[in-house]
Protein backbone atom coordinates (compact mmCIF):
# COMPACT_ATOMS: atom_id res chain seq x y z
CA UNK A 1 53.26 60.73 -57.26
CA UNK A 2 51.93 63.49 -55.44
CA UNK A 3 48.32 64.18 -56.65
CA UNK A 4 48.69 67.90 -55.94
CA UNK A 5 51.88 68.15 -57.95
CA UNK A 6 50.23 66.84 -60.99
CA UNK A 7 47.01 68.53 -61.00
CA UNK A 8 48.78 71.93 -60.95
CA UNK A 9 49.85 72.18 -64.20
CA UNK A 10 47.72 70.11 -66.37
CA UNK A 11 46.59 71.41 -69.52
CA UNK A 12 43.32 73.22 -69.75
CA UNK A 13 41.82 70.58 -72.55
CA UNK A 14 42.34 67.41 -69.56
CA UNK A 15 40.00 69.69 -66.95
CA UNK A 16 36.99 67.92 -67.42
CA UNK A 17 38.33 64.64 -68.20
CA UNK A 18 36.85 61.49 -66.17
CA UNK A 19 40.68 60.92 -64.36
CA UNK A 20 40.86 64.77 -63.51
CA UNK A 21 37.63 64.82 -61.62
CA UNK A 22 38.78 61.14 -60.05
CA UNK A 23 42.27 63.68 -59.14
CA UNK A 24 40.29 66.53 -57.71
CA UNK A 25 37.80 63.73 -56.06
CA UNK A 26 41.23 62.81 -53.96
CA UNK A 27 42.48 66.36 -53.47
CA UNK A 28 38.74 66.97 -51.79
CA UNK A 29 39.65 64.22 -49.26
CA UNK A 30 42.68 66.03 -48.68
CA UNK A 31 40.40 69.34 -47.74
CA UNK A 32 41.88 70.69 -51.31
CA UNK A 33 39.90 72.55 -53.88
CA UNK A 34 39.77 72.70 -57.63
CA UNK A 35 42.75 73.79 -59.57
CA UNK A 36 43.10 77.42 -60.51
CA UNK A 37 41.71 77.18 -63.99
CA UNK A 38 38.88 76.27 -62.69
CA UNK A 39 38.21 79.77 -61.55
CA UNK A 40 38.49 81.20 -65.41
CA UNK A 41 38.42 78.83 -67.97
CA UNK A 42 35.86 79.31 -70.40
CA UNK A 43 35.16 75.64 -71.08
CA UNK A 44 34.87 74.90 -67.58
CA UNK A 45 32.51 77.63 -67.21
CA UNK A 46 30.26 76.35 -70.08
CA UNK A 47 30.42 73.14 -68.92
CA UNK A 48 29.38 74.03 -65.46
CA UNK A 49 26.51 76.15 -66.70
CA UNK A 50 25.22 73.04 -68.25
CA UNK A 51 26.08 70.51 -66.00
CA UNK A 52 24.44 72.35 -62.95
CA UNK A 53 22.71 75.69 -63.60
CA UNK A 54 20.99 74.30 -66.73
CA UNK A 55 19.75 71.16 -64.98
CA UNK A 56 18.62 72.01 -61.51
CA UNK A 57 15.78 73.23 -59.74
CA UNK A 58 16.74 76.84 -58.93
CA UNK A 59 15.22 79.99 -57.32
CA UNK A 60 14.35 82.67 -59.43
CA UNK A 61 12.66 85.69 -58.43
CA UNK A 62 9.96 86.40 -55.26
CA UNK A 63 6.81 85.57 -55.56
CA UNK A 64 5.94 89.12 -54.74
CA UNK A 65 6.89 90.52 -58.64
CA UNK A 66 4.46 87.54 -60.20
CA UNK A 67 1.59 88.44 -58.00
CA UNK A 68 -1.09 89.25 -60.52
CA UNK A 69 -1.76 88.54 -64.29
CA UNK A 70 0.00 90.25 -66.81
CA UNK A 71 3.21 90.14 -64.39
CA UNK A 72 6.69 89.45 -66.26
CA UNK A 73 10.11 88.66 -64.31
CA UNK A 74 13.27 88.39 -66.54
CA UNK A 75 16.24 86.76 -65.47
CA UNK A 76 19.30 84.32 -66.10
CA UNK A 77 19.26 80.69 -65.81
CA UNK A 78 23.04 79.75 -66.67
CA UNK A 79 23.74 81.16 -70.14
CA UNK A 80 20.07 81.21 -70.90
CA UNK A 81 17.43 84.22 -70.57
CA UNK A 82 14.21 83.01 -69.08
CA UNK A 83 10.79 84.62 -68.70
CA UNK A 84 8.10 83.64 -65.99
CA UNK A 85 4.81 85.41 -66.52
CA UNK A 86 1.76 85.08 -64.23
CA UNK A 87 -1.33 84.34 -67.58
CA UNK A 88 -5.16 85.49 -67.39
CA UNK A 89 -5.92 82.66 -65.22
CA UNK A 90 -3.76 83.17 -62.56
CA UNK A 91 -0.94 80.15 -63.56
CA UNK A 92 2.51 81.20 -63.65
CA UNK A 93 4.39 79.64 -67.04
CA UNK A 94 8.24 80.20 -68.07
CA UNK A 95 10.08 80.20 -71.47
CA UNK A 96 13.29 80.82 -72.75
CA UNK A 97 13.35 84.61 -73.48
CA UNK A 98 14.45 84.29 -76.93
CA UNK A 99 11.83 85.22 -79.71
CA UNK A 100 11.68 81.95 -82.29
CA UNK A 101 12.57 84.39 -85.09
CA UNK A 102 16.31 85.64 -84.55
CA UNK A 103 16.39 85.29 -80.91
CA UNK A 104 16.12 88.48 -79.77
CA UNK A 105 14.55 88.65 -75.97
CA UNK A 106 10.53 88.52 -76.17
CA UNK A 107 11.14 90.27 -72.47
CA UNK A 108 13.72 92.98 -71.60
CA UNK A 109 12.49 94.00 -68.88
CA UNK A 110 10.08 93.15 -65.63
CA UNK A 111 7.11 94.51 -66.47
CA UNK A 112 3.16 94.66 -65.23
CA UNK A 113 -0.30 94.49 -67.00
CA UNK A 114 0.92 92.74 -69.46
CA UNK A 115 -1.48 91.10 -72.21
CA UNK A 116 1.09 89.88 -74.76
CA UNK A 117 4.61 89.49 -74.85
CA UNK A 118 6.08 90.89 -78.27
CA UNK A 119 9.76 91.21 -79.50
CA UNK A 120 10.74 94.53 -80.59
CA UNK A 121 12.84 93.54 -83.05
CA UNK A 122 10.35 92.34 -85.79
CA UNK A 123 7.01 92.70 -83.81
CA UNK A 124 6.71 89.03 -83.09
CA UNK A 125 4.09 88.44 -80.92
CA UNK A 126 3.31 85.49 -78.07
CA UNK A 127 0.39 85.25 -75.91
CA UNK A 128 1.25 84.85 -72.51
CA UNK A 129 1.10 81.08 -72.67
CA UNK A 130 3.55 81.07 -75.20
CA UNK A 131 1.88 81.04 -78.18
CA UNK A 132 3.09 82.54 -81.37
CA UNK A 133 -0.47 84.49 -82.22
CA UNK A 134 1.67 87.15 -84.88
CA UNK A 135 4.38 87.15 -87.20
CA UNK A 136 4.54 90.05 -89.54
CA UNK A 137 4.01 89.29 -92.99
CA UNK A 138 4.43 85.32 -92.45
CA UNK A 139 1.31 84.17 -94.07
CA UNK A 140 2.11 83.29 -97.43
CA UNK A 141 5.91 81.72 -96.24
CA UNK A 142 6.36 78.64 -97.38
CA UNK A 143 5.68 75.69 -95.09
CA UNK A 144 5.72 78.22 -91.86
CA UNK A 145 3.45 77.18 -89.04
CA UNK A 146 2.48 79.63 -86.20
CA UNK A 147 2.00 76.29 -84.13
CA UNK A 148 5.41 75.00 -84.58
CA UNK A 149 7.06 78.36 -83.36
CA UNK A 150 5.96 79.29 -80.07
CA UNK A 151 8.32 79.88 -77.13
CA UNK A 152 10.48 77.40 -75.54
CA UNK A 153 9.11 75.92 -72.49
CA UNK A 154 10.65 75.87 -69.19
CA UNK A 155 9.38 74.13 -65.56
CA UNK A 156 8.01 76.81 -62.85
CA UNK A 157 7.54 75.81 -59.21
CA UNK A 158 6.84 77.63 -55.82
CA UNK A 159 7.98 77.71 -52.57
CA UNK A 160 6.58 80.07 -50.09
CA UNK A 161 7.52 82.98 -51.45
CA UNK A 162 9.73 82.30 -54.06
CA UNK A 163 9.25 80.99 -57.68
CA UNK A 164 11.93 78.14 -58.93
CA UNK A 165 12.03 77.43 -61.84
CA UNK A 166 13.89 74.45 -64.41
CA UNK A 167 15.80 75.14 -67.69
CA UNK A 168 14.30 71.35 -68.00
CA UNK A 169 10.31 71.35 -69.61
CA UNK A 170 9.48 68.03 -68.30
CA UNK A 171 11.69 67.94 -64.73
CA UNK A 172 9.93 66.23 -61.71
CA UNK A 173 8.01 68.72 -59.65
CA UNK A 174 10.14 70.97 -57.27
CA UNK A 175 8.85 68.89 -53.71
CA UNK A 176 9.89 65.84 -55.46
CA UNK A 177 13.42 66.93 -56.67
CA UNK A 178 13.82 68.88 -53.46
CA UNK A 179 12.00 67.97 -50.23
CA UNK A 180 15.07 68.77 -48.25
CA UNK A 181 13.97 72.22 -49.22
CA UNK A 182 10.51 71.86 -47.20
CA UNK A 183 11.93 69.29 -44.56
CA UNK A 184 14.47 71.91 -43.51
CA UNK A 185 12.47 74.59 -43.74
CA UNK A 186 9.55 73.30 -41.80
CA UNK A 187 12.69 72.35 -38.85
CA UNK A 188 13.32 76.02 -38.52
CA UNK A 189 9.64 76.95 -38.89
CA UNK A 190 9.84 79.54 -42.03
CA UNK A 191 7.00 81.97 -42.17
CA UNK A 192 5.69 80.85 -45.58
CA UNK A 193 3.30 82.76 -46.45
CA UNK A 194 4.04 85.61 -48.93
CA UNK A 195 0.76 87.56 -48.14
CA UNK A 196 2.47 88.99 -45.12
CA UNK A 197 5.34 90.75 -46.13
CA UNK A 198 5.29 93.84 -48.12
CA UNK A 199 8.91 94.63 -50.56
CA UNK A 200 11.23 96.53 -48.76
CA UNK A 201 14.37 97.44 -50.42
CA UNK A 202 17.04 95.34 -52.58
CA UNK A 203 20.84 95.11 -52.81
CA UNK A 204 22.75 94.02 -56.18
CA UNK A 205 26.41 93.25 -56.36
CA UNK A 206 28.11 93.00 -59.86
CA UNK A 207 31.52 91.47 -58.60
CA UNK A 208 34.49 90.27 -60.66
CA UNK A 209 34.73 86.88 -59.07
CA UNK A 210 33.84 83.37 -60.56
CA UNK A 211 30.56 81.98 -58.98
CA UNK A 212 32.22 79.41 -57.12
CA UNK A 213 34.45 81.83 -55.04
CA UNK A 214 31.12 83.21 -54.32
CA UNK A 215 29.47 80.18 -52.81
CA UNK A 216 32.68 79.41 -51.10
CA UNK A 217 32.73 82.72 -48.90
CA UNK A 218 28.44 82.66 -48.67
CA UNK A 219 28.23 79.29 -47.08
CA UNK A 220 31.57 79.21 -44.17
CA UNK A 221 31.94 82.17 -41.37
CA UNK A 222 35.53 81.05 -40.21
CA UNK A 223 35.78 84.68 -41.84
CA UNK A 224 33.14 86.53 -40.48
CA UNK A 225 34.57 87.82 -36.78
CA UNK A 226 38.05 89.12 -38.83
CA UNK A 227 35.68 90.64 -41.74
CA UNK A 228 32.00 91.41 -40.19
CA UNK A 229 33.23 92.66 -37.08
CA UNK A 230 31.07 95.91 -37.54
CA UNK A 231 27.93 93.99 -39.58
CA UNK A 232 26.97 90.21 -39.65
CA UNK A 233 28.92 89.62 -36.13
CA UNK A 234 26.91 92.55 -34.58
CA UNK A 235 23.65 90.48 -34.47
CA UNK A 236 25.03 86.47 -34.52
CA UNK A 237 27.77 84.82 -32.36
CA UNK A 238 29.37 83.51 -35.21
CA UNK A 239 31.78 81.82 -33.29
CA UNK A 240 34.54 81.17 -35.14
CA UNK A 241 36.87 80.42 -31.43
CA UNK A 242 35.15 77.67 -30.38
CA UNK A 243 36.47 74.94 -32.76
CA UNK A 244 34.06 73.39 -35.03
CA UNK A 245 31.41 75.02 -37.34
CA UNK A 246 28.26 73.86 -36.52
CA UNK A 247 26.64 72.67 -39.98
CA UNK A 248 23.31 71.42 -40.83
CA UNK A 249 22.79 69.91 -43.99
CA UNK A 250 19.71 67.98 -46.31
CA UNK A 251 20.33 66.99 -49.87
CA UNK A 252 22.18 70.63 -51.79
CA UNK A 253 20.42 72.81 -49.12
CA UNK A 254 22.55 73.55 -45.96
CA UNK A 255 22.24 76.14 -43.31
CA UNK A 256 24.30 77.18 -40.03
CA UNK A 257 22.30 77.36 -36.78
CA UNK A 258 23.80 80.65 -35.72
CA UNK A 259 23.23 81.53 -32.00
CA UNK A 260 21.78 85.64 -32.04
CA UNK A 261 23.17 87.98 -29.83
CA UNK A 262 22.27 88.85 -26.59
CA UNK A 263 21.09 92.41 -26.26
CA UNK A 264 24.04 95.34 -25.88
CA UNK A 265 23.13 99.26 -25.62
CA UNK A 266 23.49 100.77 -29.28
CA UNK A 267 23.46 97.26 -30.89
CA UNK A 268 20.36 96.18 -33.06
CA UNK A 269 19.69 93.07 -31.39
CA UNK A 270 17.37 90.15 -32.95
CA UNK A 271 15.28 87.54 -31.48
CA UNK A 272 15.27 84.86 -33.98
CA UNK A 273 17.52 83.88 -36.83
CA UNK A 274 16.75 81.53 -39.82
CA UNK A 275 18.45 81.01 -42.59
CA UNK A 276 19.10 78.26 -45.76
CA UNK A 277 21.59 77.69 -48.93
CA UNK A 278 20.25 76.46 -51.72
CA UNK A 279 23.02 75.11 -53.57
CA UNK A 280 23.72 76.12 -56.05
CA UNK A 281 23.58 80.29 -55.19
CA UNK A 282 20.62 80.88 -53.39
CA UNK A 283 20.14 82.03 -49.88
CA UNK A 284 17.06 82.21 -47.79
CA UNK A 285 16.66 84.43 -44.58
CA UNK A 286 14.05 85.34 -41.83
CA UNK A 287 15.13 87.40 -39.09
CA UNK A 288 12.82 88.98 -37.12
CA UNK A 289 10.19 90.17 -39.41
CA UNK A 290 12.88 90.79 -42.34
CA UNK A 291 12.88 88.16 -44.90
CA UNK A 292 15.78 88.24 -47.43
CA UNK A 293 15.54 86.22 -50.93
CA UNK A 294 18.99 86.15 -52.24
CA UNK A 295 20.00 85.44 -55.47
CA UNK A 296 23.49 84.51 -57.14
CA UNK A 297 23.67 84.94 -61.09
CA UNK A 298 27.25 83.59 -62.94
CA UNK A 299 27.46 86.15 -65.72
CA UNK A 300 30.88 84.65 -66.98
CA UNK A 301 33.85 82.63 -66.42
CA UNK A 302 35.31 85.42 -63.53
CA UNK A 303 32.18 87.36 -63.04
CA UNK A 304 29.07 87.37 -60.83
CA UNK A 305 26.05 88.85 -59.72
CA UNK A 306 24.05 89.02 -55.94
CA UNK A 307 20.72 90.33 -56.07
CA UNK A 308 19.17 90.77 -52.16
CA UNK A 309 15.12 91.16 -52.44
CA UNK A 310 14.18 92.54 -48.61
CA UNK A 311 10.94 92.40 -47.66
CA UNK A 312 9.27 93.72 -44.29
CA UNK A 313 6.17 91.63 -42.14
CA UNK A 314 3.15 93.69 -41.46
CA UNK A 315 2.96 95.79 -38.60
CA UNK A 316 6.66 95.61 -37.96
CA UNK A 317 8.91 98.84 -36.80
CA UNK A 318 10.25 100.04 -40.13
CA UNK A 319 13.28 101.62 -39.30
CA UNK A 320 14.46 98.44 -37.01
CA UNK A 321 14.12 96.36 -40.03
CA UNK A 322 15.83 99.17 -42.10
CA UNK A 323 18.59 99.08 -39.60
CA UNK A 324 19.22 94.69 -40.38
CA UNK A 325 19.18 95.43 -44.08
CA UNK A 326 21.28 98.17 -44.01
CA UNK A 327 24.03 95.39 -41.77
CA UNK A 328 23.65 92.97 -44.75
CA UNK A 329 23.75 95.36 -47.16
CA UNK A 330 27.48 96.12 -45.74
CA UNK A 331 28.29 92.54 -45.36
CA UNK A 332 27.42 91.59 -48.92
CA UNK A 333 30.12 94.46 -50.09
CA UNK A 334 32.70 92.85 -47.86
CA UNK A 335 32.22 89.41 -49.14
CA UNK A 336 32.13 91.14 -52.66
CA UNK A 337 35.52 92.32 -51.86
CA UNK A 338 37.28 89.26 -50.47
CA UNK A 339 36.68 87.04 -53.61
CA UNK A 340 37.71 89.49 -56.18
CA UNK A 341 40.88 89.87 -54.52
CA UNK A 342 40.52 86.16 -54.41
CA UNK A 343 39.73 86.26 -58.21
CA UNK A 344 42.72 88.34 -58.90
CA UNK A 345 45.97 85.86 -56.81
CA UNK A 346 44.27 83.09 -59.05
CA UNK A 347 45.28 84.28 -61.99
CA UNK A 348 49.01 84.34 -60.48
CA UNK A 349 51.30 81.17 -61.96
CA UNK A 350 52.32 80.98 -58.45
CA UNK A 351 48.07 79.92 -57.48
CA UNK A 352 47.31 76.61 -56.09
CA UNK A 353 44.52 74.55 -55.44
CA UNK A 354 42.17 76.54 -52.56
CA UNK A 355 42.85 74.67 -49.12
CA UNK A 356 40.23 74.29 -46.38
CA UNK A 357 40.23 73.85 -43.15
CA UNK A 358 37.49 70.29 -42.13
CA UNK A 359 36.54 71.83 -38.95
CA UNK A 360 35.58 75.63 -39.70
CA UNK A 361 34.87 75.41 -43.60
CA UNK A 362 32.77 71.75 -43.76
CA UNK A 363 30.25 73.94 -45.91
CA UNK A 364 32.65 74.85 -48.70
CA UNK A 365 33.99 71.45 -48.79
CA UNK A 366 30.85 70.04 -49.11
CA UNK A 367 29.37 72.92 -51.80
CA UNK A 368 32.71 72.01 -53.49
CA UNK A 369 31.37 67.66 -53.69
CA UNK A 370 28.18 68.96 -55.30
CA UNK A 371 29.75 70.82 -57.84
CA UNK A 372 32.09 67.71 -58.72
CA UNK A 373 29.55 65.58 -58.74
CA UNK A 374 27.40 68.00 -60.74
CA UNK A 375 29.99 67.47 -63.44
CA UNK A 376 30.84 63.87 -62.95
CA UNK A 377 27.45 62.89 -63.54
CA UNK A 378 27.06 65.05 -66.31
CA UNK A 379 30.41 64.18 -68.14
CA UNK A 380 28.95 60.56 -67.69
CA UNK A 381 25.76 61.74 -69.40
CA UNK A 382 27.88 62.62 -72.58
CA UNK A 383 29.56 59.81 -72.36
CA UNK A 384 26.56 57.56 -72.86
CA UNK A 385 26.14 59.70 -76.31
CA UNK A 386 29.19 59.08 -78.02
């Protein structure tokens, strides 16, 4: 039988089954994506949240908003709210944002100069390591220890200038899970050092597209001369006539060696381009003396956010740099509107599996193995528990 005939209209419960993933195994052979559902059901959504955002080293946030102590940076991790704060002594820590009381977020907000962390809810209050150091009218409650309620621990890393971090407490360090990420990046010669670049600007996104529609169109350019003609393509050849997309690849992190343009009148040309995808919604980017940490959040089962930080080297020409934001700024909002039109035909009984083509989208196909085996390992993992 046909494996594409009868994947298409399986029931929702048999998605993550171990036979359906050995299906949509073959269909990836067959440069064939994930079945429709996969692009809005709820338990697929959960299960990818734990299977890959809950479980891998991630970035987080720049560097640049942890810099001193009493620094706070709030964010998602999955489905969970996390909190990385730079303490007294200069060490950066992270938690799960949830207050051990009701779980209302210790942290709403980024925020500076900060000496304690309290929830606003019932004045609960953690030092910045964590710490449970106040709990309104506690001290005569039966068997309650301060000790045993302090804030969930998470793992916190750095790169350059970016902070990972690890849903996982004890998780092997971030060069041992990842040295792809500093083999690759020390082949293109990244500027690593934080100190000199100064924040710029930044671009979010809100789009109504499942995450994985995202990573599909972030990581291929067989799109980008019919979509970027008037942004991305005015600085790279992207070269989407010439047959095969050139790929690079280490591990989940990826990048496309992207030739820049020659220099035009009235076109803001660029001497060097560097780029890297961090599977699994990251994106890394040096050109010139613009660095862009990008950021991909799932926020639900056909929803997602892009957050671009920009940041500027010292002593470079300002409006120039301006200029190559303001290009990505438009390319992110075409992207944003290709996959929620995308979003949209796949809720259509008449939506199939995604096809791809091997020589122009090798990225997607291969972002597309790490997500499937993401889940296969993890559906083994619960297996081992029954």
């Amino acid at each position: 039988m046909n494996i594409l005939s009868e994947i298409g209209d399986r029931p929702d419960a048999l998605l993550l089954t171990g036979k359906r993933m050995s299906d949509i195994e073959k269909l990836l052979d067959s440069h064939i994506g994930f079945p429709p559902a996969f692009y809005s059901d709820p338990a697929v959504y959960r299960f990818e949240m734990n299977a890959i955002f809950h479980r891998k080293w991630q970035y987080f946030a720049p560097l640049a908003q942890a810099s001193n102590p009493g620094d706070v940076v709030t964010g998602m991790v999955g489905t969970t709210p996390i909190v990385v704060v730079r303490t007294k002594d200069g060490e950066l820590r992270g938690f799960v944002n949830m207050c051990r009381h009701r779980m209302f977020p210790v942290v709403e907000k980024n925020a500076s100069n900060c000496t304690r962390l309290m929830c606003r809810y019932h004045s609960w209050t953690y030092s910045l390591e964590g710490k449970l150091v106040r709990a309104p009218d506690t001290d005569h409650e039966p068997g309650f220890e301060k000790s045993e309620n302090g804030l969930i621990p998470i793992s916190v890393d750095v790169w350059g200038p970016a902070i990972f971090v690890n849903a996982l407490p004890d998780t092997p360090p971030l060069r041992d899970a990842m040295p792809e990420l500093y083999a690759l990046t020390k082949e293109q010669n990244f500027d690593e050092d934080a100190s000199s670049y100064k924040f710029l600007s930044s671009y979010t996104k809100v789009q109504a597209a499942n995450w994985k529609l995202w990573s599909d169109n972030s990581v291929e350019c067989y799109h980008c001369d019919a979509v970027h003609g008037a942004s991305f393509t005015e600085i790279v050849e992207a070269d989407v006539e010439a047959g095969e997309q050139t790929l690079r690849h280490a591990g989940s992190i990826m990048y496309n060696p992207f030739k820049i343009l020659p220099p035009k009148p009235g076109r803001t040309t660029a001497t060097s381009y560097k780029t890297l995808l961090l599977f699994p919604g990251a994106h890394f980017l040096q050109i010139d003396e613009l660095m862009v940490l990008g950021r991909m959040v799932p926020t639900g089962p056909e929803s997602c956010s892009y957050t671009a930080n920009y940041f500027i080297k010292d002593g470079a020409d300002r409006s120039r740099i301006e200029r190559f934001a303001e290009i990505f700024n438009q390319t992110f909002d075409e992207d944003a509107q290709l996959v929620e039109k995308q979003q949209i035909a796949l809720a259509s009984p008449f939506a199939s599996p995604l096809r791809y083509v091997k020589s122009r989208e090798p990225a997607a196909l291969l972002t597309n193995r790490l997500i499937l085996a993401a889940l296969k390992d993890h559906a083994g993992q619960l297996d081992q528990l029954d």
